[in-house]
Structures are given as C-alpha cells and as structure tokens.
C-alpha atoms as a PDB file:
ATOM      1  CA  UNK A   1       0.616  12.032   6.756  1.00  0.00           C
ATOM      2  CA  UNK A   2       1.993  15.361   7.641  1.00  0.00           C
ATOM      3  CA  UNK A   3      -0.067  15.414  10.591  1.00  0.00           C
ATOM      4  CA  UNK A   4       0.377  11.913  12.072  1.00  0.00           C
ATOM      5  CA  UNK A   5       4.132  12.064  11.661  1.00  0.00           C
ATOM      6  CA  UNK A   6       4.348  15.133  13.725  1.00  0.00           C
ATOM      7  CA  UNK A   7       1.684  13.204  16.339  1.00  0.00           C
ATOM      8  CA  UNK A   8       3.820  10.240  16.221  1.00  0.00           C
ATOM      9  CA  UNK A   9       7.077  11.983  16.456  1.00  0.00           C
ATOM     10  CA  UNK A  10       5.890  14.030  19.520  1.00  0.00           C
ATOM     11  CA  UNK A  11       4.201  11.346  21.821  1.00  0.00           C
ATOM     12  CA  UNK A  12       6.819   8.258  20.677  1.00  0.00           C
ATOM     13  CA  UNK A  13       4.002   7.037  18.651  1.00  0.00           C
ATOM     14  CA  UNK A  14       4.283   3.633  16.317  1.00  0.00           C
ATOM     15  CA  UNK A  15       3.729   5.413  12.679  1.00  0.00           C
ATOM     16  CA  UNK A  16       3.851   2.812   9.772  1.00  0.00           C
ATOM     17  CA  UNK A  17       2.726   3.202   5.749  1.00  0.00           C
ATOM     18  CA  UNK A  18       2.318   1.065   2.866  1.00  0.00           C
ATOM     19  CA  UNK A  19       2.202   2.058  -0.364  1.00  0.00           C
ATOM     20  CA  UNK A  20      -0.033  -0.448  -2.626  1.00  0.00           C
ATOM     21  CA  UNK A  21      -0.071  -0.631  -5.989  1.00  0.00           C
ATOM     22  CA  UNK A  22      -2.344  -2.946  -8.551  1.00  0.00           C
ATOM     23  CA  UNK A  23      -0.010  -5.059 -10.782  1.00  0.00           C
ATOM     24  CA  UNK A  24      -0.532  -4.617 -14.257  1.00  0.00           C
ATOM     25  CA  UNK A  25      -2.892  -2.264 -14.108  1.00  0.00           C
ATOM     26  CA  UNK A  26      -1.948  -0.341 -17.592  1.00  0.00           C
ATOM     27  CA  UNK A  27      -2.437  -3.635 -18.921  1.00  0.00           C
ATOM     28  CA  UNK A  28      -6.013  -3.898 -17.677  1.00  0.00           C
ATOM     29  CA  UNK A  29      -6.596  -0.600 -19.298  1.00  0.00           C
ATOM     30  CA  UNK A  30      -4.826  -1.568 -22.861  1.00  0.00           C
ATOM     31  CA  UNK A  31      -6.863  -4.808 -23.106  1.00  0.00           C
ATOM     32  CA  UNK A  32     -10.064  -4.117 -21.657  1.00  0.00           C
ATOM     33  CA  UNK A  33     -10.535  -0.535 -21.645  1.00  0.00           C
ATOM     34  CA  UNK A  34     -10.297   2.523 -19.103  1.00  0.00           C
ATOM     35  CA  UNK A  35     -14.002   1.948 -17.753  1.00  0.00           C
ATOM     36  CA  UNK A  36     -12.995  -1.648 -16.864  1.00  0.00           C
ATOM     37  CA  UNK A  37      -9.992  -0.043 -15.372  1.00  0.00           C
ATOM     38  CA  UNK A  38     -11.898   2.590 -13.662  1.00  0.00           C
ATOM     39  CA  UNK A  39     -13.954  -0.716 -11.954  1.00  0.00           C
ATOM     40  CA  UNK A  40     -10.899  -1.916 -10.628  1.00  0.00           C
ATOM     41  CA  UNK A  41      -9.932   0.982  -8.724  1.00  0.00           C
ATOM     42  CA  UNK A  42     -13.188   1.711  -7.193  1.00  0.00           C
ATOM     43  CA  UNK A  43     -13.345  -2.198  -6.115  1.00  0.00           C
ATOM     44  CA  UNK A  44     -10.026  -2.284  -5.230  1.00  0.00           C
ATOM     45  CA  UNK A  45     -10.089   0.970  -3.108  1.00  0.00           C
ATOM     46  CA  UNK A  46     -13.127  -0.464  -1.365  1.00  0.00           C
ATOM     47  CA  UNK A  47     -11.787  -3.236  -0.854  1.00  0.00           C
ATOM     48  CA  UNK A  48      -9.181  -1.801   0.989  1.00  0.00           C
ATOM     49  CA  UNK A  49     -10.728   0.178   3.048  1.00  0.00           C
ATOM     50  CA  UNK A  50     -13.151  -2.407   4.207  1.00  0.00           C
ATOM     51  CA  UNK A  51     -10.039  -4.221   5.499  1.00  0.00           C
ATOM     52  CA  UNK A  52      -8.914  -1.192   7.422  1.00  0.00           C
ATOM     53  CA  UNK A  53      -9.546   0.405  11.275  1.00  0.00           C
ATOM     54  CA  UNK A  54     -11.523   3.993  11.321  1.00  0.00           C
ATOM     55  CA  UNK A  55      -8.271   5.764  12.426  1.00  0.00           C
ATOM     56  CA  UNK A  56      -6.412   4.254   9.801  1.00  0.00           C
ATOM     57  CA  UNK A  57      -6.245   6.477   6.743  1.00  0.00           C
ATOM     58  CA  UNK A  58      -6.375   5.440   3.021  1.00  0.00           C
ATOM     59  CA  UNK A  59      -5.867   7.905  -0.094  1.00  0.00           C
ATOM     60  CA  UNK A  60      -4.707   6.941  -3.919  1.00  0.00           C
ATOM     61  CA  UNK A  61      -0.942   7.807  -4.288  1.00  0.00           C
ATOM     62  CA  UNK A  62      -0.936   8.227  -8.150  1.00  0.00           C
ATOM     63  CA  UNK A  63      -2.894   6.247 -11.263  1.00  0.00           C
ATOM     64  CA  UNK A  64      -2.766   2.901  -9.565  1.00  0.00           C
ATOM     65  CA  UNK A  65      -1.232   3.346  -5.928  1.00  0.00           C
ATOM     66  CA  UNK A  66      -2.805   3.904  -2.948  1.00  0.00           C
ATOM     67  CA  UNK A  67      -0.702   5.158   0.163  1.00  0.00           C
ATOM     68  CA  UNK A  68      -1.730   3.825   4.065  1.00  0.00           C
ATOM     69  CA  UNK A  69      -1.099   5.710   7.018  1.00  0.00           C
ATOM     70  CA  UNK A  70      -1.514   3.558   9.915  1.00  0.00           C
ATOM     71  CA  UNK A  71      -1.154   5.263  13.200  1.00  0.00           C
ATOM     72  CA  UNK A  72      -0.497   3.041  16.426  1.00  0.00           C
ATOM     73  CA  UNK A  73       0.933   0.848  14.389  1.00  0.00           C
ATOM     74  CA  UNK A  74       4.259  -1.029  14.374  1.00  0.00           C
ATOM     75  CA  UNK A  75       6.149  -2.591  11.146  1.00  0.00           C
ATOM     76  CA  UNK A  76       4.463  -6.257  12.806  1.00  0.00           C
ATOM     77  CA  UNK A  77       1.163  -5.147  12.892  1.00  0.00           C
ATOM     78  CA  UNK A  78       1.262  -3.377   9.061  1.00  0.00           C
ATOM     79  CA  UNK A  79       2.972  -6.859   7.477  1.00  0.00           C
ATOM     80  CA  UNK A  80      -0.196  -8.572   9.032  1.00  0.00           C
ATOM     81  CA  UNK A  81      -2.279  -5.874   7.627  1.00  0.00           C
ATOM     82  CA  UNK A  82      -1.125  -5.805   4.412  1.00  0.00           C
ATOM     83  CA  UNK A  83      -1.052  -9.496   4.102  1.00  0.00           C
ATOM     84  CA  UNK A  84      -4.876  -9.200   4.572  1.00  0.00           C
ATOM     85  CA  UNK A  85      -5.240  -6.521   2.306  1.00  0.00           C
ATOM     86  CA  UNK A  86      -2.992  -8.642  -0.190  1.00  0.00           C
ATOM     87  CA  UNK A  87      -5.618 -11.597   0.107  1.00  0.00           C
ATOM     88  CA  UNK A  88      -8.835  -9.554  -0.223  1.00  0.00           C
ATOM     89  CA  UNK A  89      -7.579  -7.933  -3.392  1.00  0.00           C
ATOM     90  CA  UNK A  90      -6.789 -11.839  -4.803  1.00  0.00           C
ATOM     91  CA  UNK A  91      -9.713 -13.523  -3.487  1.00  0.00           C
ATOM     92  CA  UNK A  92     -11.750 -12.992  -6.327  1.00  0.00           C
ATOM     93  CA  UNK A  93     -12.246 -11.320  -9.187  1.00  0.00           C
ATOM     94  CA  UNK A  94     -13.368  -8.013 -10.251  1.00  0.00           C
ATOM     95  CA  UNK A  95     -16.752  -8.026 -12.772  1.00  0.00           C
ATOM     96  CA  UNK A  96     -15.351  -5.449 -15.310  1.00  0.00           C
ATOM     97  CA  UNK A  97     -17.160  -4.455 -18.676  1.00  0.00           C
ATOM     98  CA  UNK A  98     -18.712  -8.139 -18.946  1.00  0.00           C
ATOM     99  CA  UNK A  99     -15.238 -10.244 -17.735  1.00  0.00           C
ATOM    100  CA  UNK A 100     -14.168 -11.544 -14.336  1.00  0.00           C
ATOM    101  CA  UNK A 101     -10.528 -10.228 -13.998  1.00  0.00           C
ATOM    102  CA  UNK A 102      -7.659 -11.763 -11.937  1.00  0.00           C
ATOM    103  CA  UNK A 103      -6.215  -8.628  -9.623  1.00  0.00           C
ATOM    104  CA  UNK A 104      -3.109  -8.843  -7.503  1.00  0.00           C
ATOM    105  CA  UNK A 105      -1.383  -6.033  -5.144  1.00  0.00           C
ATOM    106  CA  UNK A 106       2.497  -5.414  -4.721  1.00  0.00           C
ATOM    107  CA  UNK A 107       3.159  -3.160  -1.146  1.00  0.00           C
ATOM    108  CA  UNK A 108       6.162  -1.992   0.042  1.00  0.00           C
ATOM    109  CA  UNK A 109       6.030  -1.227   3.796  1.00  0.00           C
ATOM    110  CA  UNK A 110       8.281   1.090   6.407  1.00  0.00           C
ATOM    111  CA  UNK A 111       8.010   2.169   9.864  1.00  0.00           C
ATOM    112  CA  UNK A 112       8.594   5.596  11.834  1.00  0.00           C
ATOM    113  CA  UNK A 113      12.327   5.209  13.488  1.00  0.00           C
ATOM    114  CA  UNK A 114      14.346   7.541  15.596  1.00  0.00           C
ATOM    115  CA  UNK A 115      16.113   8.683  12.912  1.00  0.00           C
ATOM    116  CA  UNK A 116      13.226   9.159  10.256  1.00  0.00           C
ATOM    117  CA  UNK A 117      13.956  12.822   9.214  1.00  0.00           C
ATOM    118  CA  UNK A 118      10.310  13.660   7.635  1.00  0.00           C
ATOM    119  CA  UNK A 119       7.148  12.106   6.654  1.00  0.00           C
ATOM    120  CA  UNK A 120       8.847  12.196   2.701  1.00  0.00           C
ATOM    121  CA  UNK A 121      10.779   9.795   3.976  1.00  0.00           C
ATOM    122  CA  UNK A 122       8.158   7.316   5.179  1.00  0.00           C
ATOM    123  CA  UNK A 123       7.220   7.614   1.307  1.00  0.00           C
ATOM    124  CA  UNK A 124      10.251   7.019  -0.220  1.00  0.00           C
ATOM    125  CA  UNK A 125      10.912   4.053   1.759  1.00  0.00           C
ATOM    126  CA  UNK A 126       7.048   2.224   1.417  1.00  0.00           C
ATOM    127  CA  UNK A 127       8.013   3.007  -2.539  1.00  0.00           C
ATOM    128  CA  UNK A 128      11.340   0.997  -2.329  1.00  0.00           C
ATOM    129  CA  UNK A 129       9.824  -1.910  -0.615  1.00  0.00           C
ATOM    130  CA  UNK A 130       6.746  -1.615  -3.606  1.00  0.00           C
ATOM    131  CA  UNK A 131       9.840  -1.629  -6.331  1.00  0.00           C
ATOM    132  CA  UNK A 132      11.175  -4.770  -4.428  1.00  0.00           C
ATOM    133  CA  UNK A 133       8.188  -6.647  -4.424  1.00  0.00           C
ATOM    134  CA  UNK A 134       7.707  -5.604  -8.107  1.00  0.00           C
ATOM    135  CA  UNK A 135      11.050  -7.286  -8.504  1.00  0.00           C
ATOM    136  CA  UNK A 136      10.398 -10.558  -6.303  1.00  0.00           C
ATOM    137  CA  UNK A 137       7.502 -11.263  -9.021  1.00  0.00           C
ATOM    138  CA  UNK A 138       4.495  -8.770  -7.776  1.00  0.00           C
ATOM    139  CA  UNK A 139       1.604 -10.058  -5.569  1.00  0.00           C
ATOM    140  CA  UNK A 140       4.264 -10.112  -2.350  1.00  0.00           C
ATOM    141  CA  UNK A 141       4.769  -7.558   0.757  1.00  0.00           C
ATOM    142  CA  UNK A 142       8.202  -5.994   0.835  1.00  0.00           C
ATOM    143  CA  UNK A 143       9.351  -4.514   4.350  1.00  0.00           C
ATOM    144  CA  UNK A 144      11.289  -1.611   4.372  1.00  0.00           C
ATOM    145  CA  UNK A 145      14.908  -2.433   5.450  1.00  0.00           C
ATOM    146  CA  UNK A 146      17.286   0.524   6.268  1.00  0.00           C
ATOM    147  CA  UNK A 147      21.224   0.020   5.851  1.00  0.00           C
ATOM    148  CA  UNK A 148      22.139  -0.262   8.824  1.00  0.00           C
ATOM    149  CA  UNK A 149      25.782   1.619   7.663  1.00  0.00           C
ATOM    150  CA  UNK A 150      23.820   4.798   7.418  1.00  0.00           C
ATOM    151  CA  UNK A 151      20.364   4.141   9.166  1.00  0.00           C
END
C-alpha cells in the first residue's frame, strides 16, 4: 500500500481500498469449529481474488479482514467492485466440515484525495466505512465520507 500511495500521489493517480471483513465469522468458529472456519477463509479469499484485476492487490488485514488496494481506481469503480465481490461471497455457500454455510461480507471503502496525509489513512477510513456497514446490519458497502468541516 506503501508503494502505490507514493505511485498514486506522484503521477495524480486514482488510489482506492476496501477493507472486507466476513460477518460473524467468530461465530462460524464457536459453532462449527476452527477447520470449518479455516474453509471459509481460504474460499472466501479465493473468491475474492477471482473477482479481482492482476494489478489489483489482495492481502488478509487481521483474523477475518482482508484489505484491497486498487490502483487506477476511483471511489465509482471500487463501489462496483465491491458490490461484485459482495455477491460472489453470498452466492452460495461454503461446504465446511460436512455443512453448507450461509457467508456474507461487510466493506468499508475510501479513496486517495488531495488532502490524504498517508497511506494509514486510506486504512483508517476503509475501517470506518466497514464499522458503518457493521452498523447498517452487515452484508452492505459503506463509502468513506470525509467531513467536509475538516476534510
């Protein structure tokens, strides 16, 4: 991320992220055991990145989140990704330790701006768009919106 900020930053690049998360993942765990949960994140992360370009980069964030960098890409063009990512996660369910399991995502969702003082940033703000959509019920895509007193 480091490195595509600085890109973007320097050639007036579009620079957006989403940070992902699986809802009610410790759940999935409690109930059906870690190696049902470790199924979901390896279908999950490949479902992702089947939905994604090769220059867009994928990596897991923390126990259940996975972060996005999507370079040449405006705030537009990651809602419609992450819509599609949304869907393919959904569509069906994951085979885990004998049982077909229901999976939704929650993403929160921010662009590179003018004023965007470092990559951290880009972070921070994907992860309050994630809370949001956490808040609006889960399974939704939450787009970053600065206040516009001190953004």
């Amino acid at each position: 991320l480091s490195s595509e900020f600085s890109r973007a930053r320097r050639y007036g690049h579009a620079l957006s992220v989403i940070l992902t998360d699986i809802d009610f993942f410790k759940k999935v765990n409690d109930v059906h055991g870690h190696l049902a949960g470790d199924e979901v994140l390896r279908v999950v992360s490949q479902r992702l990145s089947n939905s994604l370009r090769d220059s867009d980069i994928l990596g897991r964030y923390g126990g259940e989140e996975f972060l996005l960098i999507l370079p040449e890409t405006d705030i537009n063009g990651a809602h419609i990704l992450a819509e599609r990512l949304r869907e393919a996660i959904q569509a069906e369910p994951v085979e885990a330790e004998g049982e077909a399991l229901n999976i939704s995502i929650s993403l929160g969702i921010t662009e590179l701006r003018e004023n965007t003082a470092a990559y951290a940033q880009l972070i921070a703000e994907a992860d309050l768009g994630l809370y949001q959509s956490k808040e609006n019920g889960r399974n939704c895509t939450t787009i970053y919106q600065p206040d516009k007193k001190t953004d």
